[in-house]
Protein backbone atom coordinates (compact mmCIF):
# COMPACT_ATOMS: atom_id res chain seq x y z
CA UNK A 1 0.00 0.00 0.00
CA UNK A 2 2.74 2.16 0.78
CA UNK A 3 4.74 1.69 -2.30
CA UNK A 4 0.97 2.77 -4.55
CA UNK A 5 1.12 5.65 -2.46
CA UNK A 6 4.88 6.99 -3.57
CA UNK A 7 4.02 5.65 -6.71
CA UNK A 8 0.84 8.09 -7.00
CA UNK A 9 2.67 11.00 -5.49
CA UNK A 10 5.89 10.26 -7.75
CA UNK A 11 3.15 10.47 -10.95
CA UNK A 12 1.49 13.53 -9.34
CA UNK A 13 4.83 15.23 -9.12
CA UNK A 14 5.50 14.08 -12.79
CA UNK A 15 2.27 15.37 -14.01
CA UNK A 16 2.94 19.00 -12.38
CA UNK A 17 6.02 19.70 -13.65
CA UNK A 18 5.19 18.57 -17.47
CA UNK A 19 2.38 21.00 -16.93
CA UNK A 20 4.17 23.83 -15.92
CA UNK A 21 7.07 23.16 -18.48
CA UNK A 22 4.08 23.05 -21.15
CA UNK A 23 2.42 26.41 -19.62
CA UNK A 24 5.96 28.04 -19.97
CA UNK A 25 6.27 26.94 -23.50
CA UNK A 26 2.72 28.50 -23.97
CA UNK A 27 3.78 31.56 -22.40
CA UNK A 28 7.20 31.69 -24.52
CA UNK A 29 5.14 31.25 -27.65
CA UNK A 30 2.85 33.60 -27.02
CA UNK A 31 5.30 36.16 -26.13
CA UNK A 32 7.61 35.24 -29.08
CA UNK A 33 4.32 35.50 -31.42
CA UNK A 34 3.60 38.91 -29.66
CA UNK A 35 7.20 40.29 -30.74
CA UNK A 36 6.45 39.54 -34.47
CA UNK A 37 3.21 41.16 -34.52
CA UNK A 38 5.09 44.42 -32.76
CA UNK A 39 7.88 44.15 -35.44
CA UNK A 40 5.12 43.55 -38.36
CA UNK A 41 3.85 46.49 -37.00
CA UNK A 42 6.87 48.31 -36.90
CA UNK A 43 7.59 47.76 -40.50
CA UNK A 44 4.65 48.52 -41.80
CA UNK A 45 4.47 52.07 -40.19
CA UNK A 46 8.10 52.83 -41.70
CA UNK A 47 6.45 51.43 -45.31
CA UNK A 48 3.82 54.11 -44.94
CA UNK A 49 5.97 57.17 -44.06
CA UNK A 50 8.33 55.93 -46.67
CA UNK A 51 5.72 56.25 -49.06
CA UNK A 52 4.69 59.43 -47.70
CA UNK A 53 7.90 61.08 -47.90
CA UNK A 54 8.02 59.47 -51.78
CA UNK A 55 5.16 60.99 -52.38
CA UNK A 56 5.95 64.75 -51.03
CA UNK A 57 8.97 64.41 -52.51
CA UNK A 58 6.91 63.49 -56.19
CA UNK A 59 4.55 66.29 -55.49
CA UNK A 60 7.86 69.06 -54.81
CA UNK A 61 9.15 67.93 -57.59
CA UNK A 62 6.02 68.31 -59.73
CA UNK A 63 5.92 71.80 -57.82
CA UNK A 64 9.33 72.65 -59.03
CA UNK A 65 8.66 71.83 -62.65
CA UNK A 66 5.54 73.93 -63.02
CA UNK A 67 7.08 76.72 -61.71
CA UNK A 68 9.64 76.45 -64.24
């Protein structure tokens, strides 16, 4: 009876720490999918004041040549 008993306990134990090793690799993934959505996020705000600064730098230009 007493060996069922460690045995159950030994499982337990088992059971708890594959579960918090699998919430950690949750948490990791979560956090690592976070940082890619920030950088996506990132880059696209540079693409748009890229384009805006293309695009001023068009119209100037455009500006320029009328006045010419």
């Amino acid at each position: 009876m007493e060996d069922a008993k460690k045995t159950a306990e030994a499982v337990g134990e088992k059971i708890s720490d594959e579960w918090d090793k699998t919430t950690d690799r949750l948490s990791d993934k979560a956090d690592e999918m976070k940082a890619d959505a920030e950088v996506r996020k990132a880059e696209a705000e540079v693409d748009k004041a890229e384009a805006e600064r293309d695009s001023v730098h068009t119209r100037n230009e455009i500006r320029e040549e009328l006045r010419d």
